[in-house]
Protein backbone atom coordinates (compact mmCIF):
# COMPACT_ATOMS: atom_id res chain seq x y z
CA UNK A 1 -5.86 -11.65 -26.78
CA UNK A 2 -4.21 -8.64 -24.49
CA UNK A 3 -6.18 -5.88 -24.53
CA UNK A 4 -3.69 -3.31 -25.39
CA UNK A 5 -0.72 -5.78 -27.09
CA UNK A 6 1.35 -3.26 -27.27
CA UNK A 7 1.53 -2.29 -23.82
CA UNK A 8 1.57 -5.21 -21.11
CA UNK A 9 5.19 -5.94 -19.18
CA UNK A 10 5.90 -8.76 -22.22
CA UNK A 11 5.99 -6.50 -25.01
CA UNK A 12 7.70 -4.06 -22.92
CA UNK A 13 10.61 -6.26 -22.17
CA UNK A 14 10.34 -7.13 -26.23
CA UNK A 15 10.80 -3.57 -26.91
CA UNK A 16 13.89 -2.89 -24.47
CA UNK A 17 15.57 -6.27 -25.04
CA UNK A 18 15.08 -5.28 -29.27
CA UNK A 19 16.58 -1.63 -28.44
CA UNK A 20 19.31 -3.14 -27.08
CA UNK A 21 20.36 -5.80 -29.93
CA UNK A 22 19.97 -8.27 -27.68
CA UNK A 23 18.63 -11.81 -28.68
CA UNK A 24 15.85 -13.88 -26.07
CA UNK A 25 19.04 -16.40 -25.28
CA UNK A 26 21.29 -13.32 -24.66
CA UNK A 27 18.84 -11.63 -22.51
CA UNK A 28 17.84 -15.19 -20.30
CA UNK A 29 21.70 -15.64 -20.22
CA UNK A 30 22.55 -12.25 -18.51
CA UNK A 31 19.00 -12.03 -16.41
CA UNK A 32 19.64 -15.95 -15.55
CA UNK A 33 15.46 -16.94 -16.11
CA UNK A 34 13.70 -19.86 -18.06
CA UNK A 35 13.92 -18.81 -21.89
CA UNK A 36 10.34 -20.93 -22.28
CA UNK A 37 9.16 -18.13 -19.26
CA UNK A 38 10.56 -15.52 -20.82
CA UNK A 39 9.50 -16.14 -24.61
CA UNK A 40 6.05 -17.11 -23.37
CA UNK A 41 5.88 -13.67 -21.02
CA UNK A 42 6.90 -11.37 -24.24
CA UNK A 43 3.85 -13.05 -26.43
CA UNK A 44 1.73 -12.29 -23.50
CA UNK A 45 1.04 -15.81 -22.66
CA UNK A 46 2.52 -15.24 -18.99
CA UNK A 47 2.29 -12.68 -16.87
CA UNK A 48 5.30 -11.04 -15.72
CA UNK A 49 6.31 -12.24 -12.30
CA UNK A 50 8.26 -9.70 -9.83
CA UNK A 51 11.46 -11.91 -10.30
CA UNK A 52 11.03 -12.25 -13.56
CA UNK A 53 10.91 -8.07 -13.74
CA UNK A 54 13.49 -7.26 -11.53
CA UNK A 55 15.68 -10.11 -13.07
CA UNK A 56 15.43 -8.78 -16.52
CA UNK A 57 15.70 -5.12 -15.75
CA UNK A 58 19.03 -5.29 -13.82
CA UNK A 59 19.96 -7.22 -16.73
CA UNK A 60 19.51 -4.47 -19.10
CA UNK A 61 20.58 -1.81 -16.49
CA UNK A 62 17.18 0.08 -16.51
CA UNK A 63 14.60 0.65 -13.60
CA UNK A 64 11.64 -2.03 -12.86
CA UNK A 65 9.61 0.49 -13.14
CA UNK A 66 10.18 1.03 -16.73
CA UNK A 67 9.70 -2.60 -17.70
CA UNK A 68 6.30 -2.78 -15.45
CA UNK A 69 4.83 0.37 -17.01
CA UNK A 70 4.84 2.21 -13.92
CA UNK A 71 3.76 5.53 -12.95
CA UNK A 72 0.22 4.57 -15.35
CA UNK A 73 0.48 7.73 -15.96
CA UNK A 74 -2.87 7.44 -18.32
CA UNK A 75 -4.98 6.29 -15.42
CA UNK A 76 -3.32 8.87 -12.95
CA UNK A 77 -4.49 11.55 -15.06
CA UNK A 78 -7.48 10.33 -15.04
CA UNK A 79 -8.09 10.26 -11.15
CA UNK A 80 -6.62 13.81 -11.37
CA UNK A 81 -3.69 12.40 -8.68
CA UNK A 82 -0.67 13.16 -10.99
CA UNK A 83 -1.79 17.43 -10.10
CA UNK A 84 -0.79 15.99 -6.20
CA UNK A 85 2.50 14.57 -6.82
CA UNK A 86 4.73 18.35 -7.44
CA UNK A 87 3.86 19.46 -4.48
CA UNK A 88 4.98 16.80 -2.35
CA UNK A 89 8.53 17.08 -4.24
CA UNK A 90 8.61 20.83 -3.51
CA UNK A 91 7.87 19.77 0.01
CA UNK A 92 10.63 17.18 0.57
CA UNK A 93 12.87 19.81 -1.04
CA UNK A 94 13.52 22.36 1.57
CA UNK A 95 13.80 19.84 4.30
CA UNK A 96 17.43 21.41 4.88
CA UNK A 97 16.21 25.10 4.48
CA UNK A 98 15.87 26.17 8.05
CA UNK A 99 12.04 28.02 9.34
CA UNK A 100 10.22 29.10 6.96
CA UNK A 101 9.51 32.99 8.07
CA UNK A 102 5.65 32.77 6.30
CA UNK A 103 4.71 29.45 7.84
CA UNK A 104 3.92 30.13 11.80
CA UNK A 105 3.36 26.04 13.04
CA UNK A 106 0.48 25.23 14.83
CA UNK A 107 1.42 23.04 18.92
CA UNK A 108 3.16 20.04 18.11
CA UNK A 109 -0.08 17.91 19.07
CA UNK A 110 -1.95 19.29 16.81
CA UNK A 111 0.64 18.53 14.08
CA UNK A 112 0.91 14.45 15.87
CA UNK A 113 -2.53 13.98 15.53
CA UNK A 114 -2.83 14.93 11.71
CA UNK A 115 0.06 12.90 11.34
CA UNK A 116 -1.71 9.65 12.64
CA UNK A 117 -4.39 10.71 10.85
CA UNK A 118 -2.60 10.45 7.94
CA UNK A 119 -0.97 7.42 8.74
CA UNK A 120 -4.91 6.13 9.27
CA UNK A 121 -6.10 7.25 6.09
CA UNK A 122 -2.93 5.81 4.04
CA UNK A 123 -3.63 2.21 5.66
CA UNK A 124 -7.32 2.48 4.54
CA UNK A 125 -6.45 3.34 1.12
CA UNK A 126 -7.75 7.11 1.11
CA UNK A 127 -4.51 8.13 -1.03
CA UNK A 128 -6.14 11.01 -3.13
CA UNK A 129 -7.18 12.46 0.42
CA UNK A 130 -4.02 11.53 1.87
CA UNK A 131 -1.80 13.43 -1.08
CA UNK A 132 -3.66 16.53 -1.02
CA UNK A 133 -3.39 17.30 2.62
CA UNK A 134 0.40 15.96 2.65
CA UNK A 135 2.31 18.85 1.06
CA UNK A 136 1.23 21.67 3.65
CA UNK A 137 1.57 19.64 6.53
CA UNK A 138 5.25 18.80 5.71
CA UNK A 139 5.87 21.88 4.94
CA UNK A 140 4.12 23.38 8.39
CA UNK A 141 6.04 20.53 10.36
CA UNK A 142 9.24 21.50 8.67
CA UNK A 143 9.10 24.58 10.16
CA UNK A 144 8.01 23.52 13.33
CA UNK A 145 10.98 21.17 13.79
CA UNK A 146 13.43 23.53 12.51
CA UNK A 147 11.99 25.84 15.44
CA UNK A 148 11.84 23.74 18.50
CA UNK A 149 14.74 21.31 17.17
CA UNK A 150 13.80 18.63 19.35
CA UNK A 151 13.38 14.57 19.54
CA UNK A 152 9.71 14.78 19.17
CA UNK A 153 9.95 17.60 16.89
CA UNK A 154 12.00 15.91 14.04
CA UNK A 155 10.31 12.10 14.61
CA UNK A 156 7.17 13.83 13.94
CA UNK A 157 8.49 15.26 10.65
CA UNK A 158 10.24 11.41 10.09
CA UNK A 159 6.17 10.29 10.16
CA UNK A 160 5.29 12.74 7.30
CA UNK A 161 7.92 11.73 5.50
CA UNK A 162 7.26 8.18 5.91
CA UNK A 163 3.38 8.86 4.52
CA UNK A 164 5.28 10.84 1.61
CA UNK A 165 6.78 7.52 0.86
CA UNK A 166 4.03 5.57 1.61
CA UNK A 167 1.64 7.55 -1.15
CA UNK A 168 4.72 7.20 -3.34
CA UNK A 169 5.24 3.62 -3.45
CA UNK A 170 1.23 2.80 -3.87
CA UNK A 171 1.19 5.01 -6.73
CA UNK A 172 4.53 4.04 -8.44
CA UNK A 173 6.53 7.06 -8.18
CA UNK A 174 9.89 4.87 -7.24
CA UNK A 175 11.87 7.54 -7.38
CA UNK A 176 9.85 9.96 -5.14
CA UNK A 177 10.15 7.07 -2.70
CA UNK A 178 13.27 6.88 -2.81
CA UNK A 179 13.25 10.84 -1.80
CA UNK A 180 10.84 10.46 1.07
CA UNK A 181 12.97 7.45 2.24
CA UNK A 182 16.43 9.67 2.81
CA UNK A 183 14.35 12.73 4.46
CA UNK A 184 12.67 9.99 6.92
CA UNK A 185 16.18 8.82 7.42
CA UNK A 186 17.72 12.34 7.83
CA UNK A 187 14.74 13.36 10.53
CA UNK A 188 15.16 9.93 12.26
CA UNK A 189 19.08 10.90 12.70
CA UNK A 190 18.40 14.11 14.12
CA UNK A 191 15.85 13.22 16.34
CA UNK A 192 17.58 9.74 17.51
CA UNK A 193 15.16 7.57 17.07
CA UNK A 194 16.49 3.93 17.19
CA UNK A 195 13.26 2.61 16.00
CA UNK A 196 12.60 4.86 13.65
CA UNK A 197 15.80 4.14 11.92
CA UNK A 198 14.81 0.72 12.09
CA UNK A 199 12.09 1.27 10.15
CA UNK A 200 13.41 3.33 7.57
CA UNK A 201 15.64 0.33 6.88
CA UNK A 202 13.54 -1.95 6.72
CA UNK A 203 11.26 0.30 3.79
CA UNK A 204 14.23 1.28 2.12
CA UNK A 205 15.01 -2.93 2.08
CA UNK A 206 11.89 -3.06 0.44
CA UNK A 207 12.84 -0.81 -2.52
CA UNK A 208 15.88 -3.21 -3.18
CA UNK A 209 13.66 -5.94 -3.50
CA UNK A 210 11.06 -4.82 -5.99
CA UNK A 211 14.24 -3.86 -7.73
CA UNK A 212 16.10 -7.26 -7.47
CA UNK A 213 18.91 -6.20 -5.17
CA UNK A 214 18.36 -8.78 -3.07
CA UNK A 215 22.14 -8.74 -1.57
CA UNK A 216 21.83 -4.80 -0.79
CA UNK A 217 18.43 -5.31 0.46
CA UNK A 218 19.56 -8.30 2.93
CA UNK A 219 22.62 -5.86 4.37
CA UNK A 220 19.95 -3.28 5.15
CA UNK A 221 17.86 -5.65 6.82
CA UNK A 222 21.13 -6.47 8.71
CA UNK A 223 21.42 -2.97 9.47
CA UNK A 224 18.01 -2.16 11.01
CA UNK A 225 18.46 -5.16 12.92
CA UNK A 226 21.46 -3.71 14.60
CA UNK A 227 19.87 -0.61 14.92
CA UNK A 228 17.10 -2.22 16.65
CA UNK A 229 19.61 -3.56 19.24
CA UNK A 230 20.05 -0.06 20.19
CA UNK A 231 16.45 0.57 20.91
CA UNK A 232 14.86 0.10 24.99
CA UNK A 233 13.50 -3.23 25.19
CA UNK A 234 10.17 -3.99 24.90
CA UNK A 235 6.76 -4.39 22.66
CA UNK A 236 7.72 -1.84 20.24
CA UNK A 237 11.12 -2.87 19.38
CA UNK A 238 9.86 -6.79 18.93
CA UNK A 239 7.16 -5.40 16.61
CA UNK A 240 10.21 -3.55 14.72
CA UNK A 241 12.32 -6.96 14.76
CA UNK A 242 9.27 -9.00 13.59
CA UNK A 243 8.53 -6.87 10.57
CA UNK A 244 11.86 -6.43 9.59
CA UNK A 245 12.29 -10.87 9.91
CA UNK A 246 9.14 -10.88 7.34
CA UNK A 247 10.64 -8.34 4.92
CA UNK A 248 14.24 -10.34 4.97
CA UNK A 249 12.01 -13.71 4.39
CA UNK A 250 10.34 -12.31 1.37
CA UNK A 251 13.39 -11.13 -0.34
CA UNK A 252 15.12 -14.47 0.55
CA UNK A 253 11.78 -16.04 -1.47
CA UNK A 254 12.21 -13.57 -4.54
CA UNK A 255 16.13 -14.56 -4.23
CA UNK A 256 15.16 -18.35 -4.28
CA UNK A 257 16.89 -18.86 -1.26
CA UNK A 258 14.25 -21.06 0.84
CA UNK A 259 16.27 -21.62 4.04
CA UNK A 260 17.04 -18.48 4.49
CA UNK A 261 13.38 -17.51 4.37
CA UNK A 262 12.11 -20.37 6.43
CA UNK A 263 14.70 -19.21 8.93
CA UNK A 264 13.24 -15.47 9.02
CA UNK A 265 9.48 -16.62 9.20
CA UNK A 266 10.08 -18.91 11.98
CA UNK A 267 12.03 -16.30 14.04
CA UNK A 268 8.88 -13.72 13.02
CA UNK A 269 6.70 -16.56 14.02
CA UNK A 270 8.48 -16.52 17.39
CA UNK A 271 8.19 -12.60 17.94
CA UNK A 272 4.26 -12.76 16.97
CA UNK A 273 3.46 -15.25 19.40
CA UNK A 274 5.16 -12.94 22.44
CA UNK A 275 3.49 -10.05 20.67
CA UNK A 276 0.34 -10.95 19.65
CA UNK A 277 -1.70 -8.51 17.13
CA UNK A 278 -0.12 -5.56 17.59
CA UNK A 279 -1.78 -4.04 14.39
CA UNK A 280 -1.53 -0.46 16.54
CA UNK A 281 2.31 -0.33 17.00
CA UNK A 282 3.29 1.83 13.85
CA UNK A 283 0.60 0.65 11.73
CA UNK A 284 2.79 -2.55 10.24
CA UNK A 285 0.20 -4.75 11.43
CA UNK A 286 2.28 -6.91 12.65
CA UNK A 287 1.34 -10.73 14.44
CA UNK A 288 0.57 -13.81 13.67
CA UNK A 289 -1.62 -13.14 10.65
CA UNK A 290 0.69 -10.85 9.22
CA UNK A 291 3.05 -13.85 9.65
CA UNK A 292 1.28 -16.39 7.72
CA UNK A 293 0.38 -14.07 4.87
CA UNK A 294 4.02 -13.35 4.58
CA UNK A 295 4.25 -16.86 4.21
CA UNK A 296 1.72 -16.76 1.14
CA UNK A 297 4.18 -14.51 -0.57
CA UNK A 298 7.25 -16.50 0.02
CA UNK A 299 5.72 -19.19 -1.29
CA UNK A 300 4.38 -17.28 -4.50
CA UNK A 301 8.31 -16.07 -4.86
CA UNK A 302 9.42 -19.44 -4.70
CA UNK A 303 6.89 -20.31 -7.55
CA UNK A 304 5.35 -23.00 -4.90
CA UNK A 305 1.91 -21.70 -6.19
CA UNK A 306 -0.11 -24.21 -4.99
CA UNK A 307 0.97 -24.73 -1.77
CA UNK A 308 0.65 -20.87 -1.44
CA UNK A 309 -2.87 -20.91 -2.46
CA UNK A 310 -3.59 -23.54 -0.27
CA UNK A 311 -2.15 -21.76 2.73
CA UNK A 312 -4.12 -18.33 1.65
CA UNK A 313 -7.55 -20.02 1.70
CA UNK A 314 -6.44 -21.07 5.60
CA UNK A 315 -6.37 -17.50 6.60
CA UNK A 316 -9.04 -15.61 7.96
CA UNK A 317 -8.06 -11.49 7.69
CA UNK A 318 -9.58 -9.62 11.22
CA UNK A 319 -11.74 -7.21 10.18
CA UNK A 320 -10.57 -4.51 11.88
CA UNK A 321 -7.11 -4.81 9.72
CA UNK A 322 -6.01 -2.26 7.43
CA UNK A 323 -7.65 -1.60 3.61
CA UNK A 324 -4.55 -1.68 2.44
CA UNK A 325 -3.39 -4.35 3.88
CA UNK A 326 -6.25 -6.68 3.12
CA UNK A 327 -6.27 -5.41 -0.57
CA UNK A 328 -2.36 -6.45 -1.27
CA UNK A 329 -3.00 -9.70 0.71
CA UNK A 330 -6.12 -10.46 -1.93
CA UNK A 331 -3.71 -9.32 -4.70
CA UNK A 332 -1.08 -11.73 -3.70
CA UNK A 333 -3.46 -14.47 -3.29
CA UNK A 334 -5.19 -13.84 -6.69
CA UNK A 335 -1.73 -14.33 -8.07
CA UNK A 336 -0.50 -17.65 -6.75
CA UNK A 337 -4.42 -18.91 -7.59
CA UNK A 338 -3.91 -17.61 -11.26
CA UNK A 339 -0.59 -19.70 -11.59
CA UNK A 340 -2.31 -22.44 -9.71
CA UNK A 341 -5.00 -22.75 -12.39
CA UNK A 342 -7.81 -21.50 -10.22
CA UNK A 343 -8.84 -18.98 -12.44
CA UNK A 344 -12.39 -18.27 -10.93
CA UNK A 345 -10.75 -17.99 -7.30
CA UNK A 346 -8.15 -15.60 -8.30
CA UNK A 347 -10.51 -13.47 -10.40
CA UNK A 348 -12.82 -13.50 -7.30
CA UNK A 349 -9.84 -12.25 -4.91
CA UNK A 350 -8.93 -9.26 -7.66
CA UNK A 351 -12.52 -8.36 -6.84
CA UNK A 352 -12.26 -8.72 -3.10
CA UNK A 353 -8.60 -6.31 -3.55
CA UNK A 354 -10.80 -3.51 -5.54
CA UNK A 355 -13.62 -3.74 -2.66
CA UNK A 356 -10.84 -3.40 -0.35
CA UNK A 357 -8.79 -0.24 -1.65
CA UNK A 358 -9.83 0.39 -5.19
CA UNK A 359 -7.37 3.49 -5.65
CA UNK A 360 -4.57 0.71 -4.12
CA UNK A 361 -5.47 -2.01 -6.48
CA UNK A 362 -5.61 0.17 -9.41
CA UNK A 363 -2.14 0.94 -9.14
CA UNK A 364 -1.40 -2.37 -7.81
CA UNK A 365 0.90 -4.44 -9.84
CA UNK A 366 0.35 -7.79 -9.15
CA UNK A 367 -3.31 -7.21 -9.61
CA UNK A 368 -2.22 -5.81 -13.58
CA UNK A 369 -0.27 -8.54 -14.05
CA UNK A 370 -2.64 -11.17 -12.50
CA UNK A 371 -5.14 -9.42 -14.92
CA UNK A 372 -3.18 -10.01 -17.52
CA UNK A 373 -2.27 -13.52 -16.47
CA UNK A 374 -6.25 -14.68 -16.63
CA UNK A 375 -7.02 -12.83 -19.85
CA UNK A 376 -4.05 -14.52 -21.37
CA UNK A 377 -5.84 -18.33 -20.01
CA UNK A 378 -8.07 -17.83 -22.93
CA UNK A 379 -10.60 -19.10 -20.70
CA UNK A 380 -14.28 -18.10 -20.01
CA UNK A 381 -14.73 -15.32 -17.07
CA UNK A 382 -17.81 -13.31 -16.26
CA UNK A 383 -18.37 -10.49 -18.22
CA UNK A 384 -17.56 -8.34 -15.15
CA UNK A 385 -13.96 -9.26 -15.73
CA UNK A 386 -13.96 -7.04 -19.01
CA UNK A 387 -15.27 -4.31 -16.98
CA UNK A 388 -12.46 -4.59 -14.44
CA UNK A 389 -10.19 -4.48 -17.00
CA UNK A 390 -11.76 -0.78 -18.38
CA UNK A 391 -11.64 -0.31 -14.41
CA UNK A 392 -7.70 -1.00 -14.49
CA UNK A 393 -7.10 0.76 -17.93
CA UNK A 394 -6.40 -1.83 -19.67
């Protein structure tokens, strides 16, 4: 039985759908999903897929984020890293305020080089770290692009903005995302940055797809493609095209459109073979690896769990990739195992996400709901699976 019954994405939906007079026929009718998937997810026998979420939620016109559960605002609390998330508001607020006359900017390298540093310490799951020394730095690099109003200037304040979104998204603040997102957009215009704005399409794609939006999310993809066209040839801009391919083929997945993603893995396929790793160009880690554990996901989106579980055990993450990266790559495999039956497997690979990035995974919401998928199997785990579960607070 469910740890906390009344609190896992099933009973959540229960509660909305119940608020809203609506009946489990009326609800699969307007959200267009299984009523046996549905019925079984709200007694906690399934977990909650993403398309199952997002489905349901524009359905009843709220956020995903309130049918997930998301910020955990218990467990945040807990890791004292709710205290960080104010200040980076107030610091994305006076993005349009001009100098500030207190603040006197240290040189612009110094102010690049915290920046990657930043960018380093997001990618290896340091996010405490990372939102405590974010709100002063945007607010110092404010300032300093306000000052020297140049390129560099304001594509340096686009990178702080992109780690503001960054430590956003991990810790399911979607609407401070969503914040960071149009301030990285903003700098990006101002400091013309064709790849930038690339980028900050292809994240802001991202946020239509955890929220079901699949059709705005493809046009945005669209968008950063043609942006990309305006960009100087070369590695940089193929990196940008690549990553941008592997978002659009994981929101054709979650929009059960299997051409479509085929077609945008292929072409990604294509680009990684020119590019090779090229793990260093932005931090997307972007190449061929990236490429086939893209493919994991579309396959978990297109509910071809097994098949997707059979393709994760084929790859082999480099060491030298991200924490981050590794740790939502376990998560994703731990999911399509779970479905698959492979209990023991996908219990091992939420293990192998916490060693990763435990402050990722805790957040993490496949790795919740895969949680809550194996505890649901009513079958018998290790007793260190309990104790994960008082990890996740659950």
């Amino acid at each position: 039985m469910h740890a906390l019954p009344h609190d896992h994405t099933g009973a959540r939906i229960k509660r909305l759908r119940l608020e809203r007079h609506l009946t489990q026929k009326a609800l699969c009718d307007l959200a267009q999903v299984s009523y046996s998937t549905l019925t079984k997810t709200e007694q906690g026998l399934l977990p909650a897929s993403p398309h199952l979420s997002a489905a349901v939620a524009r359905a009843m016109r709220v956020d995903v984020a309130t049918v997930i559960g998301q910020p955990y605002t218990a467990e945040l609390r807990a890791d004292q890293l709710d205290v960080l998330i104010q200040p980076i508001r107030e610091a994305l607020d006076v993005y349009d305020l001009g100098p500030d006359p207190d603040i006197t900017p240290r040189p612009q390298q110094s102010l690049h080089d915290d920046a990657e540093a930043l960018l380093v310490a997001v990618r290896a799951a340091e996010i405490k770290q990372t939102a405590a020394q974010l709100p002063g730095l945007i607010l110092e690099t404010t300032t300093a692009a306000h000052l020297a109003d140049s390129t560099e200037g304001w594509l340096l304040l686009a990178s702080y903005y992109r780690t503001a979104y960054d430590v956003a998204s991990k810790l399911g603040y979607a609407d401070l995302a969503t914040i960071a997102l149009s301030r990285m957009e903003w700098a990006a215009e101002r400091g013309s940055g064709a790849v930038v704005g690339g980028m900050y399409r292809y994240m802001r794609a991202l946020t239509y797809l955890r929220s079901g939006q699949y059709r705005t999310g493809d046009r945005l993809i669209r968008m950063g493609l043609g942006v990309l066209d305006q960009a100087s040839p070369g590695r940089e801009r193929d990196v940008l095209t690549g990553q941008l391919h592997l978002g659009a083929a994981v929101m054709a997945g979650r929009a059960r459109d299997r051409a479509a993603a085929d077609g945008h893995l292929d072409e990604a396929a294509r680009i990684a073979a020119v590019t090779g790793d090229a793990s260093d160009v932005h931090w997307l880690s972007f190449g061929p690896t990236n490429v086939s554990v893209h493919r994991v996901s579309v396959l978990a989106e297109l509910d071809e769990y097994g098949q997707a579980a059979q393709v994760g055990r084929t790859i082999a993450v480099p060491r030298t990739w991200p924490a981050s990266r590794k740790s939502h790559h376990f998560a994703e495999l731990a999911r399509a195992q779970m479905w698959d039956g492979s209990l023991d497997d996908a219990f091992a690979n939420l293990l192998r996400a916490r060693k990763a990035a435990p402050q990722q995974a805790r957040y993490h919401q496949t790795v919740r709901e895969t949680y809550d998928g194996l505890e649901a199997a009513k079958r018998q785990l290790p007793d260190s699976f309990l104790s994960y579960g008082s990890w996740l607070g659950v």
